[in-house]
Protein backbone atom coordinates (compact mmCIF):
# COMPACT_ATOMS: atom_id res chain seq x y z
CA UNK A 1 4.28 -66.45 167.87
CA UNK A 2 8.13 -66.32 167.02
CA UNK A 3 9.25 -68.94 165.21
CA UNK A 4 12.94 -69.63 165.27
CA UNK A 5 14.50 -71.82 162.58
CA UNK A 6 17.23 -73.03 160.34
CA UNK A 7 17.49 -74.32 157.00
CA UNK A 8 19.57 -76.06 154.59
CA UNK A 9 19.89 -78.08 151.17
CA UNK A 10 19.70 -82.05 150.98
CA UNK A 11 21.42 -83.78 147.94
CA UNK A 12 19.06 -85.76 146.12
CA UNK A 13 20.79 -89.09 146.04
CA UNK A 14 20.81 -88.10 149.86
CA UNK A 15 17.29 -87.51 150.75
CA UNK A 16 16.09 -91.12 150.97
CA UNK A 17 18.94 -92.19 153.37
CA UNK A 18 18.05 -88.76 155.32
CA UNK A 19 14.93 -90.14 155.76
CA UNK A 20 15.49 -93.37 157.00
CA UNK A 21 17.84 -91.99 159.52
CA UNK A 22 15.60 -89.46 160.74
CA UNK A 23 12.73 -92.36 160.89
CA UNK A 24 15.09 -94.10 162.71
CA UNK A 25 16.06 -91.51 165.67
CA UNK A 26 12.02 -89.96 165.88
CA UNK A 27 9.91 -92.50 164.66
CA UNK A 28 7.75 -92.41 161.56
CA UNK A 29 7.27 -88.55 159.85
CA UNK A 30 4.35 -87.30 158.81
CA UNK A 31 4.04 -86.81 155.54
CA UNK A 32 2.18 -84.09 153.51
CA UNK A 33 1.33 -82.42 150.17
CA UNK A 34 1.45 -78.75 150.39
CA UNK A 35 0.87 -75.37 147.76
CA UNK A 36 1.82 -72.02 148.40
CA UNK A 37 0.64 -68.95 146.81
CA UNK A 38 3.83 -66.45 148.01
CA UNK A 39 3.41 -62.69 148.08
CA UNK A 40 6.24 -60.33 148.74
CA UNK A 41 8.15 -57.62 147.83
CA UNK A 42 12.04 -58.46 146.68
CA UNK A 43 12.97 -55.26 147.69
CA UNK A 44 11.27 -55.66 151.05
CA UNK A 45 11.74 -59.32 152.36
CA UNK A 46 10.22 -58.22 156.30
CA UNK A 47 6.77 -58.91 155.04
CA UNK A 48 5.99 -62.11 153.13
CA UNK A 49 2.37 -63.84 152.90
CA UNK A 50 0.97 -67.26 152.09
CA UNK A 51 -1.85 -68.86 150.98
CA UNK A 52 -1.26 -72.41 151.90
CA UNK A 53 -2.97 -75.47 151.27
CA UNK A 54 -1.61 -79.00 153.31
CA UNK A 55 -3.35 -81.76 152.96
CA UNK A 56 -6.34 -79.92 151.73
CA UNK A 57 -6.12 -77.97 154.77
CA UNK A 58 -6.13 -73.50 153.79
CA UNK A 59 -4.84 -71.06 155.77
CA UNK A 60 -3.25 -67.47 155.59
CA UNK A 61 0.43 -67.36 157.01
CA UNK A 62 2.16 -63.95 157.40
CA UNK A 63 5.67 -64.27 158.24
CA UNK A 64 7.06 -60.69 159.49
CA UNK A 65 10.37 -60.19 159.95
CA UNK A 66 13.99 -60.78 157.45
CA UNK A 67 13.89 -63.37 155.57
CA UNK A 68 17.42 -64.19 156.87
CA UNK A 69 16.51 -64.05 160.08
CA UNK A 70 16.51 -67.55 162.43
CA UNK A 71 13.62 -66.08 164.23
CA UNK A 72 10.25 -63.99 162.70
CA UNK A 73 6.78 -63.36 163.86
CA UNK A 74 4.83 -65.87 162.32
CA UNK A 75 0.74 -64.84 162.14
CA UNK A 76 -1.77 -67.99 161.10
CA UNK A 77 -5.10 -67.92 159.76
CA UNK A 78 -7.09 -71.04 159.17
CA UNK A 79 -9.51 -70.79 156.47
CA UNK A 80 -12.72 -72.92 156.05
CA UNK A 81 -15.16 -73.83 152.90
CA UNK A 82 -13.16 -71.89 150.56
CA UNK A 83 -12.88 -73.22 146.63
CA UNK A 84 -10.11 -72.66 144.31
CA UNK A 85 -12.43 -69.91 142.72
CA UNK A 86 -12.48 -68.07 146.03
CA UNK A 87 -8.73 -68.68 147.16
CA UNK A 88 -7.76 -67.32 143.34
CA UNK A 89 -9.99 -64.13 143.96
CA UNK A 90 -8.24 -63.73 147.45
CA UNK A 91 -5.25 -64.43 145.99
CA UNK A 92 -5.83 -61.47 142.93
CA UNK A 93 -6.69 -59.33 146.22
CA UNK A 94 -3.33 -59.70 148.14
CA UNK A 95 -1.32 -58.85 144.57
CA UNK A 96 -3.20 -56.21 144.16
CA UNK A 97 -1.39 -54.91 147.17
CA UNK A 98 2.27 -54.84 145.11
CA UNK A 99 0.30 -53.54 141.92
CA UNK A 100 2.78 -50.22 142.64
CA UNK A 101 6.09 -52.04 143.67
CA UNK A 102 9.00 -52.77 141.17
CA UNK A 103 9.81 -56.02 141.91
CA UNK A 104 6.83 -58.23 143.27
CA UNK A 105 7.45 -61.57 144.51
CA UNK A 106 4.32 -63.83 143.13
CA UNK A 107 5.09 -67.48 143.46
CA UNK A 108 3.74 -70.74 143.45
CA UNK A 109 5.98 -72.98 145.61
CA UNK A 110 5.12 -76.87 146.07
CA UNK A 111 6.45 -79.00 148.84
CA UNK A 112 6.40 -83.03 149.66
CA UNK A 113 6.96 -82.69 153.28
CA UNK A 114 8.35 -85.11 155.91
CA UNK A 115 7.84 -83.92 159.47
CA UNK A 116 9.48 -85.50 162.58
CA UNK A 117 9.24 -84.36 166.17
CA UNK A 118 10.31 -84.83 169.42
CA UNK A 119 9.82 -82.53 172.40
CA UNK A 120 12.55 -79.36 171.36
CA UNK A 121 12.75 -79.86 167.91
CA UNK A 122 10.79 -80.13 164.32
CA UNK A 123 12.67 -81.54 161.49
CA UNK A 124 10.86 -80.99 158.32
CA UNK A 125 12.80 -82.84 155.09
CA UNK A 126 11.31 -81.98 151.94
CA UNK A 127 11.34 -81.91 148.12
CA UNK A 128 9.92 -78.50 146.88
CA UNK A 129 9.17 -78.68 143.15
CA UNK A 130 7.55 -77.34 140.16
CA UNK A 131 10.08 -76.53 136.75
CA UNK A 132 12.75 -78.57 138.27
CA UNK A 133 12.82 -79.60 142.25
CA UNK A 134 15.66 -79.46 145.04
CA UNK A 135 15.45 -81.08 148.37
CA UNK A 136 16.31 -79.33 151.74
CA UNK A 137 15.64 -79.34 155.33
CA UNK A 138 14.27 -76.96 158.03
CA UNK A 139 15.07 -77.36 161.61
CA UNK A 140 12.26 -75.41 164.21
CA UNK A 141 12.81 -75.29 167.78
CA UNK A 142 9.73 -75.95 169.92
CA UNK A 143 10.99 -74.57 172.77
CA UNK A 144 12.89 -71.89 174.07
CA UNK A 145 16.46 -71.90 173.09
CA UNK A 146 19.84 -70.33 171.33
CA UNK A 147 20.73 -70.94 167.87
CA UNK A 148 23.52 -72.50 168.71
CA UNK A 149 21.69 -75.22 170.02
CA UNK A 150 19.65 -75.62 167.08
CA UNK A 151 23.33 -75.61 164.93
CA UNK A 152 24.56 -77.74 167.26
CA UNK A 153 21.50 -80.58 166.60
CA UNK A 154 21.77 -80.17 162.95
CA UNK A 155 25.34 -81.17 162.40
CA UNK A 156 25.24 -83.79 165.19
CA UNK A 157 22.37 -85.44 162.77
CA UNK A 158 24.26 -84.55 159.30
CA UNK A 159 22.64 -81.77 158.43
CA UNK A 160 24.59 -78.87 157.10
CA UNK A 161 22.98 -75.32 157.72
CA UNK A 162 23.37 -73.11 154.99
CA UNK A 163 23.17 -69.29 155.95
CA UNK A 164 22.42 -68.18 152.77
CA UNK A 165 19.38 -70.37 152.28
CA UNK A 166 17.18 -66.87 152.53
CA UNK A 167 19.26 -64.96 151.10
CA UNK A 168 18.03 -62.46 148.16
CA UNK A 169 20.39 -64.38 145.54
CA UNK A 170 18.98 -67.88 146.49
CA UNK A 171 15.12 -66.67 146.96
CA UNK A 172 15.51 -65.26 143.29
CA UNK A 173 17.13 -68.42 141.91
CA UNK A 174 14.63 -70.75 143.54
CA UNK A 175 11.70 -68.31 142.02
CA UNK A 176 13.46 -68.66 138.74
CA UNK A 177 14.64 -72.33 138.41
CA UNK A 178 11.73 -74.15 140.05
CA UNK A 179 9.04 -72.53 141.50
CA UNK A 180 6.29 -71.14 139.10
CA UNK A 181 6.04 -67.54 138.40
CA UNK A 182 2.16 -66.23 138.90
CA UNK A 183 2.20 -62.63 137.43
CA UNK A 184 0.92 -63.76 134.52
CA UNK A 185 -1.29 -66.82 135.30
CA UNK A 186 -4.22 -67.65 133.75
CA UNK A 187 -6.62 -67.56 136.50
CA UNK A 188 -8.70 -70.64 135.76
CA UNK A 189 -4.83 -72.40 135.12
CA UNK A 190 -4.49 -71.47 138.64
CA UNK A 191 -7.28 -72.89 140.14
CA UNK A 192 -6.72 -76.58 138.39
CA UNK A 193 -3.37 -76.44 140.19
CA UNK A 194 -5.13 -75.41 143.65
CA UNK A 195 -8.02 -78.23 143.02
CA UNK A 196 -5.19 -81.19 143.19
CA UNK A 197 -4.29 -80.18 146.52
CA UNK A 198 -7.99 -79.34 147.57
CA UNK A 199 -9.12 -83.00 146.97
């Protein structure tokens, strides 16, 4: 599947009111708790995978393609009767894969997720958070179409797209300020921080 899409940042003392007006246009969002374990290499963003947990829900998501790309090749894998032991392990396997590259990308990224729809587009507002949180936007398109018109809905609903949302620079400073670094994890630390979103 190809999965075209924008993205952009939401003030804080905005998010609320973005919200409500969203609620307002597509009805009530639904709402979710979501963990990421990211893999990637910074000095190859075409290739980035996920092990994801929504809701208590796992599943493998490869994403192939640039990172500042509106469109990449988006591969899912639902996963079944899996604990946090045996998503760590799977986890330890997939870095094992960068054990050789200079500059791995090994993140934990958490999301609050609000999810509207209608029949061309999926507005997803959410607070990602971890050291320190920032709250953004990401605007799919369900159907085919240009990015243009995807632009175009976004700023006729206040939403300001920022190209350089993917960017290397931004990835990096996200990785840094907020999201938590997993080189280094303790593996059983790990798994108490996948068991909160398993329950």
């Amino acid at each position: 599947m190809i999965e075209k899409e924008i993205r952009g940042f939401i003030e804080k003392g905005e998010f609320e009111f973005t919200i409500e007006k969203f609620t307002a246009l597509l009805g009530s969002p639904k709402i979710s708790k979501r963990v990421s374990l990211a893999i990637a290499d910074y000095d190859n963003l075409t290739l980035e995978t996920k092990i994801r947990i929504t809701n208590g829900k796992v599943e493998i998501v490869q994403k192939v393609g640039e990172f500042t790309a509106t469109d990449r090749q988006e591969i899912t894998i639902k996963l079944e009767n899996l604990n946090s032991k045996a998503l760590v392990d799977l986890f330890r396997t997939y870095k094992n894969f960068l054990k050789d590259k200079k500059n791995p990308m090994l993140t934990l990224i958490q999301h609050e997720n609000y999810v509207f729809n209608n029949d061309r587009f999926e507005v997803k507002l959410f607070r990602q958070f971890g050291n320190d949180e920032f709250f953004a936007f990401e605007v799919e398109a369900l159907i085919e179409m240009e990015d243009s018109e995807l632009e175009k809905f976004c700023k006729e609903n206040g939403l300001i797209v920022d190209p350089l949302y993917n960017s290397y620079d931004s990835i990096q400073e996200r990785n840094s300020k907020v999201n938590i670094n997993l080189e280094d994890i303790d593996p059983k630390e790990l798994e108490s921080i996948l068991d909160k979103y398993l329950n």
